[in-house]
C-alpha atoms as a PDB file:
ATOM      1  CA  UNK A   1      41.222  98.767  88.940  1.00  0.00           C
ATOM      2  CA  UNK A   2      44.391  98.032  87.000  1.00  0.00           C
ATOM      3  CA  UNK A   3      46.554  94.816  86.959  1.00  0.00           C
ATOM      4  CA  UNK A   4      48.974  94.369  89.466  1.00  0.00           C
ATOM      5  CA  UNK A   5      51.978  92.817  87.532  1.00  0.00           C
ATOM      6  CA  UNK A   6      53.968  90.504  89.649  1.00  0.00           C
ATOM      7  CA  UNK A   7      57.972  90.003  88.601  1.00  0.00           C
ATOM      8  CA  UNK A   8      58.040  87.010  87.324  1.00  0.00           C
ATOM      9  CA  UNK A   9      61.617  84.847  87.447  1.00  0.00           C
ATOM     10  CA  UNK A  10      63.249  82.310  85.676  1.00  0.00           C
ATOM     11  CA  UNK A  11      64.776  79.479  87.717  1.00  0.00           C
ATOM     12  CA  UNK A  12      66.098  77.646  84.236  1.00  0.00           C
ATOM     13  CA  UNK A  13      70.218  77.229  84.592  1.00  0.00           C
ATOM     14  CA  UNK A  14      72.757  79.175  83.440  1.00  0.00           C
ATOM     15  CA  UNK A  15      75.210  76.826  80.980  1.00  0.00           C
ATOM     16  CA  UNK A  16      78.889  77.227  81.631  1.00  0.00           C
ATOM     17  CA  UNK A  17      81.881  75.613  79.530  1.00  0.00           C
ATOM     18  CA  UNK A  18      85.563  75.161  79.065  1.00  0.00           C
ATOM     19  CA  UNK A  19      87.971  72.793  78.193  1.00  0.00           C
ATOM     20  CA  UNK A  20      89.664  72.343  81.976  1.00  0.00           C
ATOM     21  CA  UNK A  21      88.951  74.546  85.255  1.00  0.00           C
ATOM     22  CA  UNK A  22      90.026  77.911  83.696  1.00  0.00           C
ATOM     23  CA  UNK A  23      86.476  78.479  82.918  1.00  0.00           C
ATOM     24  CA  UNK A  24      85.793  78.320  87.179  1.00  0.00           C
ATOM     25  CA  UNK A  25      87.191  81.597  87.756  1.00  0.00           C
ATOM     26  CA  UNK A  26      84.367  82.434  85.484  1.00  0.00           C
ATOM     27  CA  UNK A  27      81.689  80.448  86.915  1.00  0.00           C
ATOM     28  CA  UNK A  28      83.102  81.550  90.856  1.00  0.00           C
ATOM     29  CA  UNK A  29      82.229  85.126  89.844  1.00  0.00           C
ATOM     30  CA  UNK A  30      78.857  84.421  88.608  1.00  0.00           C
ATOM     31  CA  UNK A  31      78.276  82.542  91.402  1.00  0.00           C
ATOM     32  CA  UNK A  32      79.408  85.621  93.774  1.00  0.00           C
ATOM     33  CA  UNK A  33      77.588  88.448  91.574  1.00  0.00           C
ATOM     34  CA  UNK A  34      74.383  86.329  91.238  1.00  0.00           C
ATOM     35  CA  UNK A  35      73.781  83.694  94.083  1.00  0.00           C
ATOM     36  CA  UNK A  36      70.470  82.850  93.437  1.00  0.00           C
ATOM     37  CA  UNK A  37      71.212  81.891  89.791  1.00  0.00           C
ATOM     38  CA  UNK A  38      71.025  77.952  89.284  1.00  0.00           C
ATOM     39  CA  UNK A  39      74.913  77.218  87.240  1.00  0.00           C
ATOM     40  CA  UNK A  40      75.735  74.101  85.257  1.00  0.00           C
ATOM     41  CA  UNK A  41      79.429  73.860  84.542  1.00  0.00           C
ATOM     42  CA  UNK A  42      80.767  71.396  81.822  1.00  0.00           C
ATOM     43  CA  UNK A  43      84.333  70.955  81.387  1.00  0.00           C
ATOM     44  CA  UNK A  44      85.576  69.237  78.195  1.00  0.00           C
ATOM     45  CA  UNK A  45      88.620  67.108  79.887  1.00  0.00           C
ATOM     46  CA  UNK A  46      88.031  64.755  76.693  1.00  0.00           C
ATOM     47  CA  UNK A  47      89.714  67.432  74.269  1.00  0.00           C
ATOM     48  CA  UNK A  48      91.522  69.619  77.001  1.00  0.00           C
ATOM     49  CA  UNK A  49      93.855  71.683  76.197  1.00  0.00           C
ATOM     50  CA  UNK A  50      91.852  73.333  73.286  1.00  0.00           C
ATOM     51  CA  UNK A  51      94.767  76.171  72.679  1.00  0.00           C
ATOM     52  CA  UNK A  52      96.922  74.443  70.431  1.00  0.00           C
ATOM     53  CA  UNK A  53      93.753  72.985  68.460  1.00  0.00           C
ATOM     54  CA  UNK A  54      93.137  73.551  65.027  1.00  0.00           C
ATOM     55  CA  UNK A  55      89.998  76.409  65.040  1.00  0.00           C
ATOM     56  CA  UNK A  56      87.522  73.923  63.183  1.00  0.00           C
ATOM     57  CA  UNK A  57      88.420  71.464  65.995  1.00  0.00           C
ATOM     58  CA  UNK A  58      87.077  73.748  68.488  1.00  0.00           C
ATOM     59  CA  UNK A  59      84.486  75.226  67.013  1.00  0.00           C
ATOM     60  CA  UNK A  60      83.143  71.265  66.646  1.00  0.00           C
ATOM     61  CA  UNK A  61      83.711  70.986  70.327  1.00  0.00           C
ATOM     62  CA  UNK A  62      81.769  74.030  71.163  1.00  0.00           C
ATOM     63  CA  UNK A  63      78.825  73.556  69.174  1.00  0.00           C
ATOM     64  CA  UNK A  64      78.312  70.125  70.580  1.00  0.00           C
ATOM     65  CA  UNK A  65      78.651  70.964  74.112  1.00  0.00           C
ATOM     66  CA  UNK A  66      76.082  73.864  73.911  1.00  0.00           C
ATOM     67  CA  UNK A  67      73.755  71.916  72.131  1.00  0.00           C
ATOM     68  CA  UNK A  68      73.900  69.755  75.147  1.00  0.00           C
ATOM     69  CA  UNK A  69      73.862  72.496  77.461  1.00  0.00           C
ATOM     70  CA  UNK A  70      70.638  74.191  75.090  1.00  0.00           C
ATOM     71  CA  UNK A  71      69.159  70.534  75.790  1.00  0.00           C
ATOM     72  CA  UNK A  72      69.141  70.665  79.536  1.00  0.00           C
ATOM     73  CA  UNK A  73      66.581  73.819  79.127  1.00  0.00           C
ATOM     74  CA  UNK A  74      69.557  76.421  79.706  1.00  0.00           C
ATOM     75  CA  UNK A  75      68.501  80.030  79.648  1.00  0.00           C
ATOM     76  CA  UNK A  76      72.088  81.431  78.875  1.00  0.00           C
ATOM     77  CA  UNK A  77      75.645  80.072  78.057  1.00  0.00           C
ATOM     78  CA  UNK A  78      78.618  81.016  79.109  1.00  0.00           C
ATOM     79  CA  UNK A  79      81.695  80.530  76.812  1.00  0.00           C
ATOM     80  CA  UNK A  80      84.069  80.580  79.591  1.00  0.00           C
ATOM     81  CA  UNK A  81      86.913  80.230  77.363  1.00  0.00           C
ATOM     82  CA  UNK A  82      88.785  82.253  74.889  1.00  0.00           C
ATOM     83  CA  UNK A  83      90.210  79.833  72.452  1.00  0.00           C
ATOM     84  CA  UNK A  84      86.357  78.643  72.496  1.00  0.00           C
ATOM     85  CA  UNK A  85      84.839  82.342  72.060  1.00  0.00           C
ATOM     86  CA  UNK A  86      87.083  83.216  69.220  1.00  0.00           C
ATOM     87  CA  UNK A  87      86.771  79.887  67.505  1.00  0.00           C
ATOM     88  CA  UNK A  88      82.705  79.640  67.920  1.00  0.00           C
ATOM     89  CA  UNK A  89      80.837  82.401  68.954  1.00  0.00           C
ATOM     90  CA  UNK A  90      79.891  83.458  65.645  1.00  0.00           C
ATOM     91  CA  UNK A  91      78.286  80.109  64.790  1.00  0.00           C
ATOM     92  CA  UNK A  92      76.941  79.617  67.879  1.00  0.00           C
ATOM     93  CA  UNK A  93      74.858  82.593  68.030  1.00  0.00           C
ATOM     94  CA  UNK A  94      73.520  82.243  64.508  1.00  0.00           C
ATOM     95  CA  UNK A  95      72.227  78.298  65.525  1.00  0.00           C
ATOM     96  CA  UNK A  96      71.083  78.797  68.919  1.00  0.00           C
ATOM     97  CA  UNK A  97      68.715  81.307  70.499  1.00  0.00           C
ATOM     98  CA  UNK A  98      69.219  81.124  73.643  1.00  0.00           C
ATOM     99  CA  UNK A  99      71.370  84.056  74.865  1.00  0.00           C
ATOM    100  CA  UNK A 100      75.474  82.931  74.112  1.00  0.00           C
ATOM    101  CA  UNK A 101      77.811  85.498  75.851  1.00  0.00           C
ATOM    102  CA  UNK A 102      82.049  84.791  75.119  1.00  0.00           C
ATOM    103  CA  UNK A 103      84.592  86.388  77.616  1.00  0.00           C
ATOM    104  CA  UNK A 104      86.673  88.336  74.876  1.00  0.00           C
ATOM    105  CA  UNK A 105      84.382  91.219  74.409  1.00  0.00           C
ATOM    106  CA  UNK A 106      83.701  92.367  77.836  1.00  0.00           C
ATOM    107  CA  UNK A 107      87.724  91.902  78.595  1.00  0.00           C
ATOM    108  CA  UNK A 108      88.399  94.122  75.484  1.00  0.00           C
ATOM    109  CA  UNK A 109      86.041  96.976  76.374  1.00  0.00           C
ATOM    110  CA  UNK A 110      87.363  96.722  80.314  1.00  0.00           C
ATOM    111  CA  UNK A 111      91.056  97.373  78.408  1.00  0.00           C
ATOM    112  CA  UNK A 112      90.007  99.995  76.224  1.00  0.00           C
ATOM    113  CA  UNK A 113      88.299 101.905  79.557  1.00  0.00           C
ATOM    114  CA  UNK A 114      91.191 101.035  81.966  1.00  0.00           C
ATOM    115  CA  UNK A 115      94.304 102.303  79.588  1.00  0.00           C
ATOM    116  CA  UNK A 116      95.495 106.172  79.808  1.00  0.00           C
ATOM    117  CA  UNK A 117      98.389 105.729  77.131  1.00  0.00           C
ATOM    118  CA  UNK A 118      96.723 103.537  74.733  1.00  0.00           C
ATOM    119  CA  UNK A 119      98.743 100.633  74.888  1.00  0.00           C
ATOM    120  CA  UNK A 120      97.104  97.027  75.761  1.00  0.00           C
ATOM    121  CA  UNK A 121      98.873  93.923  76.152  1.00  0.00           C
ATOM    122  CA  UNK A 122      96.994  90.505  75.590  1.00  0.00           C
ATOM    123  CA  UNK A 123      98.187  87.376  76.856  1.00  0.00           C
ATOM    124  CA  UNK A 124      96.600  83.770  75.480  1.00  0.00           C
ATOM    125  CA  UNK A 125      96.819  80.370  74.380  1.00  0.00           C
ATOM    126  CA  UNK A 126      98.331  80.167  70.746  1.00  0.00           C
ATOM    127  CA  UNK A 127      94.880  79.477  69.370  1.00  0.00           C
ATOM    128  CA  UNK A 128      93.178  82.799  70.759  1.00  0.00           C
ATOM    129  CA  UNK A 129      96.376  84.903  69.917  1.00  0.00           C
ATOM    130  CA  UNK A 130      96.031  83.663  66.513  1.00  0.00           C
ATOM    131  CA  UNK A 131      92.586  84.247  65.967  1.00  0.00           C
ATOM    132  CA  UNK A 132      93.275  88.141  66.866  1.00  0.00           C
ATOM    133  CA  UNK A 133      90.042  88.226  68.343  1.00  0.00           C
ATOM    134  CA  UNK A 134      91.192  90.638  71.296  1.00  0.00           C
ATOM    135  CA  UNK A 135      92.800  92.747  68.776  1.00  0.00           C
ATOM    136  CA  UNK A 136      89.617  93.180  66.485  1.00  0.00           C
ATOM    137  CA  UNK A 137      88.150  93.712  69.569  1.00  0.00           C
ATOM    138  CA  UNK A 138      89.762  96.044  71.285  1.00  0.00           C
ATOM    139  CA  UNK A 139      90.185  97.968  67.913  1.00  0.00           C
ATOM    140  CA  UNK A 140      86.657  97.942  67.382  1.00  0.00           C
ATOM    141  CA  UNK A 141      85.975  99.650  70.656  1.00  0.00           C
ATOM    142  CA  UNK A 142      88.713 102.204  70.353  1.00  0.00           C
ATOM    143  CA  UNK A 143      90.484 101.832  67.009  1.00  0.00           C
ATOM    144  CA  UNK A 144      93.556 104.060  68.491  1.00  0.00           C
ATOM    145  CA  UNK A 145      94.570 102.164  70.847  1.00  0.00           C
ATOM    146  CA  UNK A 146      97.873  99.773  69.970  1.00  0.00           C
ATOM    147  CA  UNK A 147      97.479  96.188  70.912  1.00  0.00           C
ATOM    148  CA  UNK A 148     100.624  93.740  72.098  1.00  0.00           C
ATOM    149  CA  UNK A 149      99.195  90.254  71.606  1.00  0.00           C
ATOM    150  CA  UNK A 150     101.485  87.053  73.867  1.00  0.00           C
ATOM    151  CA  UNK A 151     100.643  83.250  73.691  1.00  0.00           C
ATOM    152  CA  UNK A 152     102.119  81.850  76.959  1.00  0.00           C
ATOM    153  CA  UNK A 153     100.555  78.671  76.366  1.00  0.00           C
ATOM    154  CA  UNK A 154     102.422  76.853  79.402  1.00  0.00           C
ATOM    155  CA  UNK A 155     100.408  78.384  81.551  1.00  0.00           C
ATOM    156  CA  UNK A 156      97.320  76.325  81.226  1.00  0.00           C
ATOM    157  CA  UNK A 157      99.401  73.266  82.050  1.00  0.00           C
ATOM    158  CA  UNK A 158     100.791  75.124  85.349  1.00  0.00           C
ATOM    159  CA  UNK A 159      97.827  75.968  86.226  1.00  0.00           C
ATOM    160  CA  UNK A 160      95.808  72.201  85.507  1.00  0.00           C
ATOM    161  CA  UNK A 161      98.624  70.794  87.590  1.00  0.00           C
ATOM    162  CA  UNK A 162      98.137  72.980  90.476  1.00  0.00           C
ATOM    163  CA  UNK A 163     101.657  75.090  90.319  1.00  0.00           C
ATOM    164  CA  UNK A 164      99.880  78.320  90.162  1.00  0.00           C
ATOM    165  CA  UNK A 165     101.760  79.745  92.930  1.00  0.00           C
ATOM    166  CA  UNK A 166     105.188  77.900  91.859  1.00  0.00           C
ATOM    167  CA  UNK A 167     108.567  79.227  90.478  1.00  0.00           C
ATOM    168  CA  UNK A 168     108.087  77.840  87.318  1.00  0.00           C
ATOM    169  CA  UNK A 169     104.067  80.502  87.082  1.00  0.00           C
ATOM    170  CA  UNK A 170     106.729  83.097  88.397  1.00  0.00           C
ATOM    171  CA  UNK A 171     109.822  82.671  86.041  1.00  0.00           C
ATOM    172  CA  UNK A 172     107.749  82.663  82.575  1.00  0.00           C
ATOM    173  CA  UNK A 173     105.346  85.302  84.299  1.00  0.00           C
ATOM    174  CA  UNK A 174     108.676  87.180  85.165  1.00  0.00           C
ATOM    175  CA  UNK A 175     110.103  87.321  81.544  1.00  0.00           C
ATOM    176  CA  UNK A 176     106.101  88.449  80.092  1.00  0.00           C
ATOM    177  CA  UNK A 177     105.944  91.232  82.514  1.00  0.00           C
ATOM    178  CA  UNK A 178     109.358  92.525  81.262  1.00  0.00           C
ATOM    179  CA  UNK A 179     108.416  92.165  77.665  1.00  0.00           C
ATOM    180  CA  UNK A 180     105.189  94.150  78.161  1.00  0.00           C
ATOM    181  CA  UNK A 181     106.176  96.395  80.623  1.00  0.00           C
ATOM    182  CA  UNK A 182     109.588  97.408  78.033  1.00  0.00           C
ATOM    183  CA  UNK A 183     106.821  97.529  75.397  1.00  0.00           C
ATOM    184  CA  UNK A 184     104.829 100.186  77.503  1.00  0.00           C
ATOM    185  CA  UNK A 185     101.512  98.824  78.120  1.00  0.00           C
ATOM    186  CA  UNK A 186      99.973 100.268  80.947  1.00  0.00           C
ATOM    187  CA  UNK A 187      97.382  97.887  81.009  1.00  0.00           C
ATOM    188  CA  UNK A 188      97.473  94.045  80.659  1.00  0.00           C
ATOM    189  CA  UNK A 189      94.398  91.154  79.709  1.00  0.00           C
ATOM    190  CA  UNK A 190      94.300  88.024  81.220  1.00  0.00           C
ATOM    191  CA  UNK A 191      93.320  86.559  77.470  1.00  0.00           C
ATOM    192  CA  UNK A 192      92.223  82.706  78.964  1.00  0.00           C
ATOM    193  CA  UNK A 193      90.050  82.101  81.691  1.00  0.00           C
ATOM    194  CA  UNK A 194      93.087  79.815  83.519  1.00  0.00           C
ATOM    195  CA  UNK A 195      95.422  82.625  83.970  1.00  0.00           C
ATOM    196  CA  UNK A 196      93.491  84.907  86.985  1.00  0.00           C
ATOM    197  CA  UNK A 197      93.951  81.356  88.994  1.00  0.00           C
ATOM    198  CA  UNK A 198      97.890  83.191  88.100  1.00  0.00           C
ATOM    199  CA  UNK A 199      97.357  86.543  89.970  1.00  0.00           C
ATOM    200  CA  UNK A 200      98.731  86.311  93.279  1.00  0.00           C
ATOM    201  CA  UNK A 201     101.918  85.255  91.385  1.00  0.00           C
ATOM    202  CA  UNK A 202     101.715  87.722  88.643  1.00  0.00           C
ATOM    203  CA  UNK A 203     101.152  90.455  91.546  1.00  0.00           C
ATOM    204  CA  UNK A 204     104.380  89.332  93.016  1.00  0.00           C
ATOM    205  CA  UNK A 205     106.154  89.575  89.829  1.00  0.00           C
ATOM    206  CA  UNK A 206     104.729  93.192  89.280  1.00  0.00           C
ATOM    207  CA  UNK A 207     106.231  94.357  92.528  1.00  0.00           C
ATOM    208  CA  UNK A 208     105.084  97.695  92.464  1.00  0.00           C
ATOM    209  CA  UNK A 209     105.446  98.436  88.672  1.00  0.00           C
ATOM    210  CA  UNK A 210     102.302 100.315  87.369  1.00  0.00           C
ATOM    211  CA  UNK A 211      99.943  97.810  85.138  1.00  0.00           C
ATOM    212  CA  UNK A 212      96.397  97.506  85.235  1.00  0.00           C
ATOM    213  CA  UNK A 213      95.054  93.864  85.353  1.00  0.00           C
ATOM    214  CA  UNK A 214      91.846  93.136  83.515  1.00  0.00           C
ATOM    215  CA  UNK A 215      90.333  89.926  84.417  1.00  0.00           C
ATOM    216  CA  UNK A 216      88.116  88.797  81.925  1.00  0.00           C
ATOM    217  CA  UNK A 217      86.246  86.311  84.801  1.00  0.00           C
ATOM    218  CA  UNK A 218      85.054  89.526  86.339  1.00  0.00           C
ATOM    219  CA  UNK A 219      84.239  91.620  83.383  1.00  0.00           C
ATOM    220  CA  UNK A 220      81.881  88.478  81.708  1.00  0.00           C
ATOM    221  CA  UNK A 221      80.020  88.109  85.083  1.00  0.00           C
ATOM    222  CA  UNK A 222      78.932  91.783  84.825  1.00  0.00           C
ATOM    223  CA  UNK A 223      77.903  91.508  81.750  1.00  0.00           C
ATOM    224  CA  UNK A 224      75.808  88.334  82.397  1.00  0.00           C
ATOM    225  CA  UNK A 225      74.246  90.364  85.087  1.00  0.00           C
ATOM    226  CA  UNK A 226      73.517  92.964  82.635  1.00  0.00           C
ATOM    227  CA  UNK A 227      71.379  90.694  80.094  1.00  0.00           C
ATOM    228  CA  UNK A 228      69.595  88.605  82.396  1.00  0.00           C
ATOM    229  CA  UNK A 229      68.407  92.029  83.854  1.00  0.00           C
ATOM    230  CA  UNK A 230      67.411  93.603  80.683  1.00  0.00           C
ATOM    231  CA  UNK A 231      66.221  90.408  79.373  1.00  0.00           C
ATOM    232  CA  UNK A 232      64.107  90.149  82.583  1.00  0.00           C
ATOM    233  CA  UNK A 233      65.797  86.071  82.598  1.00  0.00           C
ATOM    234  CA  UNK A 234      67.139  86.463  86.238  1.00  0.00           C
ATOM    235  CA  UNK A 235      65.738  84.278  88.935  1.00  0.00           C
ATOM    236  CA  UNK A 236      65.145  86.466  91.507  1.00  0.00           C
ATOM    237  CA  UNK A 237      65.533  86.008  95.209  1.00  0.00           C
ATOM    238  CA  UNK A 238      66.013  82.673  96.476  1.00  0.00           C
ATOM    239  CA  UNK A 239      69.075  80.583  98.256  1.00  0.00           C
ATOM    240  CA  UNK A 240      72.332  80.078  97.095  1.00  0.00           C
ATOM    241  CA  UNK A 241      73.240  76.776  95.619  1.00  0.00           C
ATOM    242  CA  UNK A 242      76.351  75.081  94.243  1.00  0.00           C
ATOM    243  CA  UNK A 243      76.662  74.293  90.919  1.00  0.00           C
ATOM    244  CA  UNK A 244      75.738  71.234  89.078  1.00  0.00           C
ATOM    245  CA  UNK A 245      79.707  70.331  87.240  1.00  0.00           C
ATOM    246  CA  UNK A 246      79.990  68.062  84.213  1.00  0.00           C
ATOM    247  CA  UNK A 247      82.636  66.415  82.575  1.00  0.00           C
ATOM    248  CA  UNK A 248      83.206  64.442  79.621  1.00  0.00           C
ATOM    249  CA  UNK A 249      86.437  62.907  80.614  1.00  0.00           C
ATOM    250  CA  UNK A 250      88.784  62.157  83.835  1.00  0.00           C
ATOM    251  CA  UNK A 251      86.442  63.543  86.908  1.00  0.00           C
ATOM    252  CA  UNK A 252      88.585  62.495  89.552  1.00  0.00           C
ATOM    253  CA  UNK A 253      91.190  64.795  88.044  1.00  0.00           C
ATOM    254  CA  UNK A 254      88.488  67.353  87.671  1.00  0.00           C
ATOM    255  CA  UNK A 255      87.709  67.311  91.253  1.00  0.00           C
ATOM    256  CA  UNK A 256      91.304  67.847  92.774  1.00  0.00           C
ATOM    257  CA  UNK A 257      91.726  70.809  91.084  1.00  0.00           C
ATOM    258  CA  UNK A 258      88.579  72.280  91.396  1.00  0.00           C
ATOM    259  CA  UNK A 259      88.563  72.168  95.113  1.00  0.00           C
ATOM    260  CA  UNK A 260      91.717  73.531  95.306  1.00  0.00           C
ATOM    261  CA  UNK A 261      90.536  76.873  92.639  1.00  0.00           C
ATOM    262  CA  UNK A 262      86.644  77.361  93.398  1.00  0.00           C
ATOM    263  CA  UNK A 263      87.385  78.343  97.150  1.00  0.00           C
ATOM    264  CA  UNK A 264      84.965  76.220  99.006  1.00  0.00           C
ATOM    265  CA  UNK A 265      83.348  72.537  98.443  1.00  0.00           C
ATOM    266  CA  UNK A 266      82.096  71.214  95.570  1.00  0.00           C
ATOM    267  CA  UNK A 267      79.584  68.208  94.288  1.00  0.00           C
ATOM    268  CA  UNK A 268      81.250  65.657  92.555  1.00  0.00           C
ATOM    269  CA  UNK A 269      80.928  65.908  89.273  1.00  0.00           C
ATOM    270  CA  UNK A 270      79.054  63.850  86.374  1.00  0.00           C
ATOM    271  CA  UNK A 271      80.518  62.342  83.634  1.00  0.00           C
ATOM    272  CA  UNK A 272      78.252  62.790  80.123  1.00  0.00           C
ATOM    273  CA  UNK A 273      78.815  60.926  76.993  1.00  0.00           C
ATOM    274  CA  UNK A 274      79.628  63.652  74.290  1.00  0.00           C
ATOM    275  CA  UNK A 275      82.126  61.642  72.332  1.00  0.00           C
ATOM    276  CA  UNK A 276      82.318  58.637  71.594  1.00  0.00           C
ATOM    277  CA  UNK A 277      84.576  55.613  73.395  1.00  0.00           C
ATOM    278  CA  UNK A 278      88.030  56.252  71.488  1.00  0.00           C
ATOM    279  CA  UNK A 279      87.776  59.802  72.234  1.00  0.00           C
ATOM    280  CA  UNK A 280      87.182  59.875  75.879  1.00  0.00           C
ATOM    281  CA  UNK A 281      89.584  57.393  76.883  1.00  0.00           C
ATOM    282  CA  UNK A 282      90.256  57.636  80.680  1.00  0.00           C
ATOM    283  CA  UNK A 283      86.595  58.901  81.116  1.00  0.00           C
ATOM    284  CA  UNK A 284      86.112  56.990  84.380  1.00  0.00           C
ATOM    285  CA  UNK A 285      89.742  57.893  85.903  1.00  0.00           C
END
C-alpha cells in the first residue's frame, strides 16, 4: 500500500524590515494575502531616514538587521524598503540562505506589464533614484520601455509625521503628477514603501487623468506568496495573528504612527539592541 504523504507546514516567521513604517504597507499586505503566516517586523528608527544615506551605510544597516532577523529562525525576509533593496540585496543573498525577496523587482515587472505606451515613471528617495535600480530593472524586463526616474524625498518625512492626507502630500504630489504626466508616462511606481500610505492624496491630485499606479506593497506580497508556495515554506491553515514589531530606536514614536497606517491594533513594540549606545540615542523615547 503506498505512503500517504501528509503536507507538511512551516510555522517559522516571516522577517520584515525598514527604516520607519513605510515598510507596513508591505507587511499589511502580507498580512491580508497570507493570514496564517507568523510576521516579525523590525523598523530601524536608529538610522531612519536611510534615503539620503551613503549606499555602504545602508548596506551595513541591512546586513545587520537580517542577520538578526536570520537569528530568530526566520524562514524568509522581506526587504520592505527600496533604498535598502538597491543598496543590499546583492550581498544579502550571497551571505544568507534563507530566502531574501526586495520590493524593486516585482514593482518593475508590474510597470513593464501595466504600460501600453512604454513610458514608466519612478518616484524614490534620492538614494534609490541614484542607485537606478528600477531603471536596470525595468530595462531588464523590457529593454524598450523609457524610464522617468523622481526623488521626492520629502515625502518620507510627510508621511513619518502623519500629514499623508495634508496640503503640503498634495502640493509636491501636485507639481510630480504634472511633471510625469507632461512627460507622458502612462504608468507611475510608487519607488519607497512610504509613499502608497500617499494614495488617497495622489488619487485626488490625479483627478481623472489616465495613470496607472503600481504599488510595490502589493506586487512583493504576491510574490512572497509565490515562493513560499513553490518552496513548499507556507504554514498552512491556522488563525490569524498580529505581528511581532521591533525597533531599534524611539518605540513610542513607532507606535503612533503605526496605529494610525496598519488599519487596526497593534502590540507594542520591542526595542532590540543593534547598535550600540551613541547610536541609538532616544531608544527608550
Amino acid at each position: 500500500m503506498a505512503a500517504i504523504l501528509v503536507p507538511m507546514s512551516d510555522t517559522r516567521p516571516i522577517g520584515v524590515f525598514d527604516s520607519g513604517v513605510g515598510g507596513l504597507t508591505v507587511l499589511q499586505q502580507l498580512h491580508s494575502l497570507l493570514p496564517s503566516e507568523r510576521l516579525t517586523y523590525l523598523a530601524d528608527l536608529a538610522h531612519f531616514p536611510y534615503g539620503p544615506r551613503y549606499q555602504h551605510e545602508v548596506r551595513d544597516f541591512a546586513l545587520r538587521i537580517i542577520d538578526h532577523l536570520v537569528g530568530l529562525d526566520t524562514k524568509l525576509v522581506v526587504v520592505a524598503c527600496n533604498t535598502a533593496t538597491a543598496a543590499a540585496l546583492g550581498a544579502a543573498r550571497e551571505r544568507f540562505d534563507v530566502p531574501i525577496v526586495g520590493v524593486i523587482a516585482p514593482g518593475a515587472q508590474a510597470a513593464v506589464d501595466a504600460t501600453e505606451n512604454g513610458r514608466v515613471a519612478v518616484i524614490s528617495t534620492e538614494g534609490t533614484r541614484a542607485s537606478q535600480e528600477y531603471v536596470h530593472a525595468i530595462k531588464e524586463a523590457n529593454p524598450g520601455v523609457g524610464v522617468l526616474g523622481l526623488a521626492v524625498p520629502d515625502l518620507v518625512d510627510i508621511v513619518e509625521s502623519g500629514e499623508a492626507d495634508g496640503p503640503r502630500a498634495a502640493a509636491i504630489l501636485g507639481s510630480v503628477v504634472d511633471e510625469i504626466t507632461g512627460w507622458g508616462a502612462d504608468t507611475l511606481v510608487l519607488g519607497c514603501t512610504h509613499y502608497p500610505l500617499l494614495r488617497a492624496t495622489l488619487d485626488r491630485v490625479l483627478d481623472g487623468r489616465h495613470l496607472t499606479v503600481i504599488d510595490s506593497a502589493e506586487t512583493t506580497a504576491t510574490r512572497v506568496a509565490r515562493i513560499l508556495a513553490v518552496n513548499r515554506l507556507g504554514a498552512g491553515d491556522g488563525p490569524s495573528t498580529l505581528p511581532e514589531l521591533l525597533v531599534t530606536a524611539q518605540p513610542r514614536r513607532f507606535s503612533d504612527t503605526a496605529a494610525l497606517l496598519f488599519g487596526e491594533a497593534l502590540p507594542q513594540p520591542t526595542v532590540v539592541a543593534l547598535w550600540d549606545s551613541a547610536t541609538v540615542a532616544g531608544a527608550t523615547s
